[in-house]
Structures are given as C-alpha cells and as structure tokens.
C-alpha atoms as a PDB file:
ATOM      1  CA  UNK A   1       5.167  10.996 -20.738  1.00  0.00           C
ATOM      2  CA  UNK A   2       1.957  13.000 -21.354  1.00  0.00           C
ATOM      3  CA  UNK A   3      -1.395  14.038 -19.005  1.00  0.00           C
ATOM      4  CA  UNK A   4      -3.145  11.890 -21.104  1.00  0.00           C
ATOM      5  CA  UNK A   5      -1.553   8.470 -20.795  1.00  0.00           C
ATOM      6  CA  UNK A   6      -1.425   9.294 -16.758  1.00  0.00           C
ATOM      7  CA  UNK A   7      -5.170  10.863 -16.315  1.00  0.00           C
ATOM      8  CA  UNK A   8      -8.491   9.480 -15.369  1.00  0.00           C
ATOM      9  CA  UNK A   9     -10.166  10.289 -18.497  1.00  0.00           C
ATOM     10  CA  UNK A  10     -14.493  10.499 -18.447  1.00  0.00           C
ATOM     11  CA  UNK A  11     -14.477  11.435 -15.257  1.00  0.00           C
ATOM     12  CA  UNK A  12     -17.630  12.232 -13.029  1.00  0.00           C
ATOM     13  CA  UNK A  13     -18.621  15.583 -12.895  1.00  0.00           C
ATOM     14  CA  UNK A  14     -21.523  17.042 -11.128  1.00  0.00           C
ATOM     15  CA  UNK A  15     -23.758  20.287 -12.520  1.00  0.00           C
ATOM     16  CA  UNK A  16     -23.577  23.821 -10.737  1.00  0.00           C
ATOM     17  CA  UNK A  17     -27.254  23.280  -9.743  1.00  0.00           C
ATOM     18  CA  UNK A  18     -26.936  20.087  -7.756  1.00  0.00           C
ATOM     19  CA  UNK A  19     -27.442  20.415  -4.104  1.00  0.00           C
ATOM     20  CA  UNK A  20     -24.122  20.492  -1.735  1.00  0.00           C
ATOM     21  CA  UNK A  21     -26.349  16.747  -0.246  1.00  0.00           C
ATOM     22  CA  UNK A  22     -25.366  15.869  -3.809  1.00  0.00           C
ATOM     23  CA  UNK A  23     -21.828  16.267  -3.840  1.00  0.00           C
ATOM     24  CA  UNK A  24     -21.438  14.867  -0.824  1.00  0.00           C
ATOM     25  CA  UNK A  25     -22.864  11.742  -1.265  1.00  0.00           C
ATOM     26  CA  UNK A  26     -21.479  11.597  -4.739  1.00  0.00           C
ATOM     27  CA  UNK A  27     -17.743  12.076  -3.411  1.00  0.00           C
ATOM     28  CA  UNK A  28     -18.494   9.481  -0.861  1.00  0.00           C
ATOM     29  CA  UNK A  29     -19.762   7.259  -2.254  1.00  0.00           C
ATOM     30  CA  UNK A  30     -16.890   6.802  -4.989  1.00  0.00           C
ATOM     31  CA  UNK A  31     -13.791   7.945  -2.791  1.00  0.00           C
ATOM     32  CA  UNK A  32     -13.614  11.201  -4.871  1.00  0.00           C
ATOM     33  CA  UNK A  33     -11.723  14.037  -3.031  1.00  0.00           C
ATOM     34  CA  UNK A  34     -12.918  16.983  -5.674  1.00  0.00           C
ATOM     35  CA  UNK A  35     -15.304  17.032  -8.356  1.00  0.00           C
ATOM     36  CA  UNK A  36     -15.665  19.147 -11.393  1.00  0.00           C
ATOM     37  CA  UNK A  37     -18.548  20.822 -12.271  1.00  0.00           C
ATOM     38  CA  UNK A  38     -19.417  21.090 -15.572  1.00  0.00           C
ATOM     39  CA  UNK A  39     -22.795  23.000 -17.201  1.00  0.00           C
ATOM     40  CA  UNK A  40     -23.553  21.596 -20.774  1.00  0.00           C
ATOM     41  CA  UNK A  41     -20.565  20.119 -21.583  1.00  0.00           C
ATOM     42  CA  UNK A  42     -18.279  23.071 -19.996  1.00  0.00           C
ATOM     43  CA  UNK A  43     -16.316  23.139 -17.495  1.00  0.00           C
ATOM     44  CA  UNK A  44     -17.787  26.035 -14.760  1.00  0.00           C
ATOM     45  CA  UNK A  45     -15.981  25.259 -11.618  1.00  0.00           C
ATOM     46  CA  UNK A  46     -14.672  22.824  -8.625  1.00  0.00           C
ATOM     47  CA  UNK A  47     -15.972  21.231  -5.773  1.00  0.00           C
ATOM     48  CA  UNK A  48     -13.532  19.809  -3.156  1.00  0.00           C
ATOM     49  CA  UNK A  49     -14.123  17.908   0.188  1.00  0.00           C
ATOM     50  CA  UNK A  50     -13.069  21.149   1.821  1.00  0.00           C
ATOM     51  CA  UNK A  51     -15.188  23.291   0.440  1.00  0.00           C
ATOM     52  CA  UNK A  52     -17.875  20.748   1.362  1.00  0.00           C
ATOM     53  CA  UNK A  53     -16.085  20.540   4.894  1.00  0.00           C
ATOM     54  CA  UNK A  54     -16.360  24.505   5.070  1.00  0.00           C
ATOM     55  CA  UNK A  55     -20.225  24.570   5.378  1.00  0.00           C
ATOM     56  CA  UNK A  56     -20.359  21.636   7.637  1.00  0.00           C
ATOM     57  CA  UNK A  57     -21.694  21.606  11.009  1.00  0.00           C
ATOM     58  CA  UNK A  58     -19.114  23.315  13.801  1.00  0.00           C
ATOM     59  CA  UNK A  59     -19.343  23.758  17.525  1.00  0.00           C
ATOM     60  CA  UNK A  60     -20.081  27.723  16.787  1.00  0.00           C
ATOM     61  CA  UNK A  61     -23.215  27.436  15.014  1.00  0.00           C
ATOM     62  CA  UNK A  62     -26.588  28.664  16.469  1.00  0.00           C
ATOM     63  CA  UNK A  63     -28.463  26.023  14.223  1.00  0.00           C
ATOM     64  CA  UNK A  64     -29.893  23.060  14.938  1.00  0.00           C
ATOM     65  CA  UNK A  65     -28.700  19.620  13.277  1.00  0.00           C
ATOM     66  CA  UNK A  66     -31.990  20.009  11.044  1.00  0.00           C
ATOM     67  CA  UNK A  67     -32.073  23.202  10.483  1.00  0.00           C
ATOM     68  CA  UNK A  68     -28.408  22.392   9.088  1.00  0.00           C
ATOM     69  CA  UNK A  69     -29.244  19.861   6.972  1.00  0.00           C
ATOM     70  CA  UNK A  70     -32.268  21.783   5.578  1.00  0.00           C
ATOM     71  CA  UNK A  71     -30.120  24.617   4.403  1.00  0.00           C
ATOM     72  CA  UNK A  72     -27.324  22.103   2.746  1.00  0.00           C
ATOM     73  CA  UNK A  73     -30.301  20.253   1.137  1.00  0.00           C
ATOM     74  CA  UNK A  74     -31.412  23.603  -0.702  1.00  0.00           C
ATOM     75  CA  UNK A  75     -27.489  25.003  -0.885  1.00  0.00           C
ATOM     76  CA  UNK A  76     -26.594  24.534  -4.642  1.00  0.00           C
ATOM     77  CA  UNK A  77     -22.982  23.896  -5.896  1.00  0.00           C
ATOM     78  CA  UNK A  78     -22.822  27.410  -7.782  1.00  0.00           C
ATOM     79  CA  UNK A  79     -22.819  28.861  -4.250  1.00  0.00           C
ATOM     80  CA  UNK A  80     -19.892  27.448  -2.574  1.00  0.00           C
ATOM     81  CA  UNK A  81     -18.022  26.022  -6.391  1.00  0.00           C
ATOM     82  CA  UNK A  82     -14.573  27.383  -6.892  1.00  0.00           C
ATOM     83  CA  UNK A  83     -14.902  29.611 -10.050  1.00  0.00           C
ATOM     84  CA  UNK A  84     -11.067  29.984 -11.136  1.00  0.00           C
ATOM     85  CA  UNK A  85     -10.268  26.412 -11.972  1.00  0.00           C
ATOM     86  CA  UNK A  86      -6.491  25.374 -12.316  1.00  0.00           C
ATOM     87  CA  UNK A  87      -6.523  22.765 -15.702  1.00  0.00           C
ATOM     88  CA  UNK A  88      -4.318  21.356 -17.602  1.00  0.00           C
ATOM     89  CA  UNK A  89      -4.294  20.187 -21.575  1.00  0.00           C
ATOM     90  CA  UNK A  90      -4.348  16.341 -22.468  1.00  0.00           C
ATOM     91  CA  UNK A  91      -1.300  16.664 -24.542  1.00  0.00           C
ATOM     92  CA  UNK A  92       0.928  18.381 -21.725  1.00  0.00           C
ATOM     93  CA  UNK A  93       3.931  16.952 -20.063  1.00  0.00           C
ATOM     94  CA  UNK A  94       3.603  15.295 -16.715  1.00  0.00           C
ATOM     95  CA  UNK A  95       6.031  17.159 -15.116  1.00  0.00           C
ATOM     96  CA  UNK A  96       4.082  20.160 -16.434  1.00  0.00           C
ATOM     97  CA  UNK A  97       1.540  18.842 -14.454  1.00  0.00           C
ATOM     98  CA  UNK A  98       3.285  18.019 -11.682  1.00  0.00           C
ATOM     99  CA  UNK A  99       5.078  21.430 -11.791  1.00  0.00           C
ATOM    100  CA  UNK A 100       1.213  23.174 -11.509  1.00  0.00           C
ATOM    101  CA  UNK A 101       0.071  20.797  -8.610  1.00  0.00           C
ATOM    102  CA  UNK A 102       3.422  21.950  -6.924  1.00  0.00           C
ATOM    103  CA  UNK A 103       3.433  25.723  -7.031  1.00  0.00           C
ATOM    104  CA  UNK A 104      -0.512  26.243  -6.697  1.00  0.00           C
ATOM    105  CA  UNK A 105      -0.028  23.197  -3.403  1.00  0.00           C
ATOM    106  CA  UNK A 106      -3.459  21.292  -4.678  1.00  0.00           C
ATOM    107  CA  UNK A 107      -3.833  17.600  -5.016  1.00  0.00           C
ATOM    108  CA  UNK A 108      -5.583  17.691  -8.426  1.00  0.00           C
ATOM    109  CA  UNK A 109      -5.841  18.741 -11.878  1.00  0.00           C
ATOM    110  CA  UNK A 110      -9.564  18.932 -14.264  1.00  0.00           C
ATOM    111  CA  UNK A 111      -7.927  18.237 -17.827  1.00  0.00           C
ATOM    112  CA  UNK A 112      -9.460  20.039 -20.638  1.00  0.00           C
ATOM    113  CA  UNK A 113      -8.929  19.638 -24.394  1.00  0.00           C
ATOM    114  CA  UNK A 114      -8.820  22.748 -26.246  1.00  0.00           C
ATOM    115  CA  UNK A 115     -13.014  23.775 -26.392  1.00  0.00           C
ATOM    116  CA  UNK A 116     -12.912  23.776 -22.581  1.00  0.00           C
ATOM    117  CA  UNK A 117     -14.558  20.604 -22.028  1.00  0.00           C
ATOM    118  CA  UNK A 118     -13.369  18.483 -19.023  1.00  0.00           C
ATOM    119  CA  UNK A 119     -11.914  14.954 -20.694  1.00  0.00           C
ATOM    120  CA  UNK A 120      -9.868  14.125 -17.450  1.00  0.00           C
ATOM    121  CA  UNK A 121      -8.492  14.119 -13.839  1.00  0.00           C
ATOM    122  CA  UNK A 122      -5.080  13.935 -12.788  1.00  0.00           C
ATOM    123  CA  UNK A 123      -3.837  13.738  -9.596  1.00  0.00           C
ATOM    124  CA  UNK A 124      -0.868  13.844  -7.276  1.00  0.00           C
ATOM    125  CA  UNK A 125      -1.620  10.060  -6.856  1.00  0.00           C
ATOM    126  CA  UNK A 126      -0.965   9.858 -10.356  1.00  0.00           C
ATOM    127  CA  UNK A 127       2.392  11.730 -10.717  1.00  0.00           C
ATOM    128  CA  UNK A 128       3.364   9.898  -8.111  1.00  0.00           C
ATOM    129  CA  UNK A 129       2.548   6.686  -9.600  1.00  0.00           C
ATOM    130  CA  UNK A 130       4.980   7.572 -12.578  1.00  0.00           C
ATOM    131  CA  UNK A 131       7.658   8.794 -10.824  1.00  0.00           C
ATOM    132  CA  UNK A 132       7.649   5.283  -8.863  1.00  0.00           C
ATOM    133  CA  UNK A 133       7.777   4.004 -12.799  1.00  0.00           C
ATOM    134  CA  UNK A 134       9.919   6.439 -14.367  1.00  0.00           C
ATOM    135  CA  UNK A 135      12.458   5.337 -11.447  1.00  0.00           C
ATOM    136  CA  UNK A 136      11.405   1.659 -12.198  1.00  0.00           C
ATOM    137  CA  UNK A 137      11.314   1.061  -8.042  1.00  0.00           C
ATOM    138  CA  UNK A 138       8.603  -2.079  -8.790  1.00  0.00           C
ATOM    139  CA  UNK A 139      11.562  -3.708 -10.976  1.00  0.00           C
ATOM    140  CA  UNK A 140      13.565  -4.382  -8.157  1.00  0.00           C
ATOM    141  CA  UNK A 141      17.522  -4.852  -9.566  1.00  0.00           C
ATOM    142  CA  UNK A 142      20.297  -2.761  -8.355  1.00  0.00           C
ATOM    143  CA  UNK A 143      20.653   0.955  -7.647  1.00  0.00           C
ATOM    144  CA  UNK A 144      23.701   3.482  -8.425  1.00  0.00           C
ATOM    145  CA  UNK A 145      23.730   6.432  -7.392  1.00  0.00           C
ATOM    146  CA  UNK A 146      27.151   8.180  -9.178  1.00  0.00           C
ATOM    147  CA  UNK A 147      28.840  11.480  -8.633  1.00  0.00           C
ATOM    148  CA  UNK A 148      28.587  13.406 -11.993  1.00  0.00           C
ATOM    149  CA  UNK A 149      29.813  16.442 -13.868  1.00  0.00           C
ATOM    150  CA  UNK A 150      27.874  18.831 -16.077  1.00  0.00           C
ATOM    151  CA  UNK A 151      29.730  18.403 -19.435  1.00  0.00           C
ATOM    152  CA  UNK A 152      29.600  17.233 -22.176  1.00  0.00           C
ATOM    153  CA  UNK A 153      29.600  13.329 -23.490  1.00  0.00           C
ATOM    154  CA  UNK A 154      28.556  12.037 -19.388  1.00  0.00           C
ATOM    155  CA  UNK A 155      26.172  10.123 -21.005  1.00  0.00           C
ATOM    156  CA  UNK A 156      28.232   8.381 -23.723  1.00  0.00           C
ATOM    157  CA  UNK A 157      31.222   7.706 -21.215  1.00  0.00           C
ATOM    158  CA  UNK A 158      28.993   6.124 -18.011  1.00  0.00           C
ATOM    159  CA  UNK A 159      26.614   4.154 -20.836  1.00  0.00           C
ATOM    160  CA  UNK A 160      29.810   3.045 -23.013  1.00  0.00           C
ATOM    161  CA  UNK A 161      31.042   1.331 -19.648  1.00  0.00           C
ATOM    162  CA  UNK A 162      27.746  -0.660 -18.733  1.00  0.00           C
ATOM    163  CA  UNK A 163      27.337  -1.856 -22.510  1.00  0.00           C
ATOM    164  CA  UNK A 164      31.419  -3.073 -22.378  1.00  0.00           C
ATOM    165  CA  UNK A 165      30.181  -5.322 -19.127  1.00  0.00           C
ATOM    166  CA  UNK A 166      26.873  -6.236 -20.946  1.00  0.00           C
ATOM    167  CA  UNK A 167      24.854  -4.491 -18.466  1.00  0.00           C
ATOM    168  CA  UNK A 168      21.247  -3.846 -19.189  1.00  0.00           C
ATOM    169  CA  UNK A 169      19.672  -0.195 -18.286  1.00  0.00           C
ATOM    170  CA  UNK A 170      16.402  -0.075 -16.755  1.00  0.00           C
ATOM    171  CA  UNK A 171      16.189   3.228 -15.609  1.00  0.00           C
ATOM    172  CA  UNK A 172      18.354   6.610 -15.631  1.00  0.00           C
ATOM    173  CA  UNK A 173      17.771  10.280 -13.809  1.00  0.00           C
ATOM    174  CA  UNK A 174      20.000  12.637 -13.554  1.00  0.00           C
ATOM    175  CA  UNK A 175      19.626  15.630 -10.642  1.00  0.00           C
ATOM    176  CA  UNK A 176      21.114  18.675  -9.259  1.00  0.00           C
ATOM    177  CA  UNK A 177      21.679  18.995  -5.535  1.00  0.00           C
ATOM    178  CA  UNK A 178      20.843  22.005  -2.986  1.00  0.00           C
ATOM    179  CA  UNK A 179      24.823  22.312  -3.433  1.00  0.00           C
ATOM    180  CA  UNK A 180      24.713  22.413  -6.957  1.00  0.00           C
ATOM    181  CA  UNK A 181      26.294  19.208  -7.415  1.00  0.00           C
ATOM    182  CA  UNK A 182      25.046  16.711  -9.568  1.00  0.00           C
ATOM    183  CA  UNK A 183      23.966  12.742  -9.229  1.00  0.00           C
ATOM    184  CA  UNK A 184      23.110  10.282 -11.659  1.00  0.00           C
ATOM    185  CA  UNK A 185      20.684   7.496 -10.569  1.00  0.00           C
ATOM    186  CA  UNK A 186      20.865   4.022 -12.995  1.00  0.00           C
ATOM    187  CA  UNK A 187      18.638   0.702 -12.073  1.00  0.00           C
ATOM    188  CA  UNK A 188      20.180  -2.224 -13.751  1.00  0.00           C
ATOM    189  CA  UNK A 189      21.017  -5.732 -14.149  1.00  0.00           C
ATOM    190  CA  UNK A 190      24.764  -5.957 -12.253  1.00  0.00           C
ATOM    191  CA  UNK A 191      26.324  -8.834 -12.153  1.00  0.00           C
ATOM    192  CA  UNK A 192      29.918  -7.561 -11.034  1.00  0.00           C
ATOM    193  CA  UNK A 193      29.299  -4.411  -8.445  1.00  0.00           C
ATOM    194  CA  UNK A 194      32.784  -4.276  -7.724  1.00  0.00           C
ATOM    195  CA  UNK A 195      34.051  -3.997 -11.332  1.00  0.00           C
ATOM    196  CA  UNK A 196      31.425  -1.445 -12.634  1.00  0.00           C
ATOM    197  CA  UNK A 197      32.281   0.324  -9.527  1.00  0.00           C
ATOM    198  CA  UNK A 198      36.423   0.246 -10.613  1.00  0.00           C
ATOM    199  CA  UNK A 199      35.941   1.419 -14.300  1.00  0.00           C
ATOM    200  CA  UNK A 200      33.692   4.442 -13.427  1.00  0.00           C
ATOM    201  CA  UNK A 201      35.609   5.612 -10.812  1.00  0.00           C
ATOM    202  CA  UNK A 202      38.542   5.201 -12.937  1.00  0.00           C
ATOM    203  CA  UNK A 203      36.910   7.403 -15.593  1.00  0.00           C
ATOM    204  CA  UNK A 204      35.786  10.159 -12.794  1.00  0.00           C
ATOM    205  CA  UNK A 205      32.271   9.054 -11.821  1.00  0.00           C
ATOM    206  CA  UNK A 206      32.595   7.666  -8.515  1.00  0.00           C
ATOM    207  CA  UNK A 207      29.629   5.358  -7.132  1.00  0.00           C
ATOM    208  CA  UNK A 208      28.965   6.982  -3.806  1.00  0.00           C
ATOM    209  CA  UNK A 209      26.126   4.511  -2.879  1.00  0.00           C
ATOM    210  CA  UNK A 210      24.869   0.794  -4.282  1.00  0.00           C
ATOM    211  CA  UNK A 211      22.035  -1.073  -2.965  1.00  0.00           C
ATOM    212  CA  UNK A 212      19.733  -4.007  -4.927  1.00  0.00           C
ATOM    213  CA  UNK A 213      15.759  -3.484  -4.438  1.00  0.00           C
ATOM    214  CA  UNK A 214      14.326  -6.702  -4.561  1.00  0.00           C
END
C-alpha cells in the first residue's frame, strides 16, 4: 500500500507571509493540527499547533492581552515556520511512512512529488487507519493467533490446511516477538475451530489463542 492511496492529497497550505492570527484561525477553523507552508508552489516550511502554542500568552509575560495580540497580528509565519521539513514521496510505502513518523516521534507527514511541490498530508491517523484494514479488524470473523517457525514453506503448509477445510483468508501478518519468537495472525471464515486447531498443531503450528470479532 502506497502514501498516495492513504494521503490527503490538495491539502491547505498557508504562505510564509501570513500572519501567526492567520494560521490560527485557519487550523481552527478546519481541525488542522499543522499546516504547510508553501511560497509559489514550493514547499518552504511547517506550521504546527505548537509552534503556534509557543508564542501564546503565558503567566510570565510582562505584556498586556493587547499588546499580545498586536504583536501576533504583525508576527508572520516565516518567523516562527519550521524550516527543515520531514516529507515523504507519493509513491513510497506506508510503512515507509509510518517508519519516518516513528523515529522522528511527529504526527504528520507534507508529501511531495519529485519538483518539491506539496501534493499531500499523511498522518498517524492515517497509518493507523490501514493498519486497522490491513488487519481487517472492521470485518469482524475469527482471529488465530499461531506459534510459527522461520523456515521455509510456513506459508504453503498453514494455507494448504485452511484451503483442505474450505476456509476463506481475510487477513494474514506475520511478527517477531521481543523474544525472538515468531506469531502468525489469520482473520477468517471458521466454521470448525476445533478441527483447524487439530491439523495445525499436528503439523507444528500450535494455535495459542482464538477469539471471533464480531
């Protein structure tokens, strides 16, 4: 699954000479947590609630509520913008994306196609989204979890067994434990939760937990 099939694409974007009163009521108004800001056509930076949040009114300052609101009114973008903006290409993986939101601990991504212009958003909201649909959770049916093996022909043996019973697959993820172990996770159509659960283990893949999502 790509950036692009997961991203907000056209998204709003605000110039680096609008005033931080702007961005403010721009974010607020549509629910926005960051905005990118983009001079002719480029992208140039990022504005984020906290950086909005950062030259807000606090208990320490010496001015006055108007004098405050004077300053922010006349306070452009290009002054408080972050400048190195993390992005991310259209036709990258999602996990690539989700990898980036991950190790740099931000909640969004600007997507760019390749002359630097900002096409999308994507957001952990979004990755989240298609893990709950990679794991096909909204389908409801039944959930395996099964003790697995790294070698070779896993696949063939568990999926040989499930076509035998005429099971239908929804979903399948496999993933290493902290212990190095590894688990396989099926959704499916089961009928006969006992018997699937006999001819696995008896083929050394032990179901270790079963439970139907409705």
């Amino acid at each position: 699954m790509f950036v692009q099939q997961r991203m907000t694409s056209n998204p709003i974007t605000i110039p680096s000479t609008a005033t931080i009163a702007d961005a403010s009521e721009l974010m607020r108004a549509n629910n926005f947590r960051r905005l990118p800001v983009v001079d002719n056509g480029k992208l140039v930076g990022l504005i984020t609630d906290r950086d909005l949040r950062s030259v807000s009114a606090s208990p320490a300052t010496t001015l006055s509520i108007f004098e405050l609101n004077y300053l922010l009114a006349k306070m452009q973008i290009k002054d408080i913008m972050q400048k190195k903006v993390i992005t991310i290409q259209s036709d990258a993986t999602v996990e690539e994306a989700a990898l980036l939101l991950y190790n740099h601990r931000i909640g969004g991504l600007v997507v760019i196609d390749a002359q630097g212009t900002a096409i999308g958003v994507i957001t952990e909201t979004d990755v989240f989204k298609c893990f709950v649909d990679v794991m096909g959770i909204i389908e409801g049916k039944t959930r395996l979890t099964i003790d697995v093996t790294d070698k070779i022909g896993i696949l063939h043996e568990i999926t040989e067994i499930f076509y035998q019973m005429n099971i239908n697959i929804s979903s399948m993820v496999t993933y290493t434990l902290p212990d190095g172990k590894k688990e396989m996770v099926i959704r499916a159509d089961i009928g006969d939760a006992a018997q699937l659960s006999e001819r696995l283990a008896a083929v050394g893949y032990p179901i270790h937990h079963i439970v139907h999502i409705k």
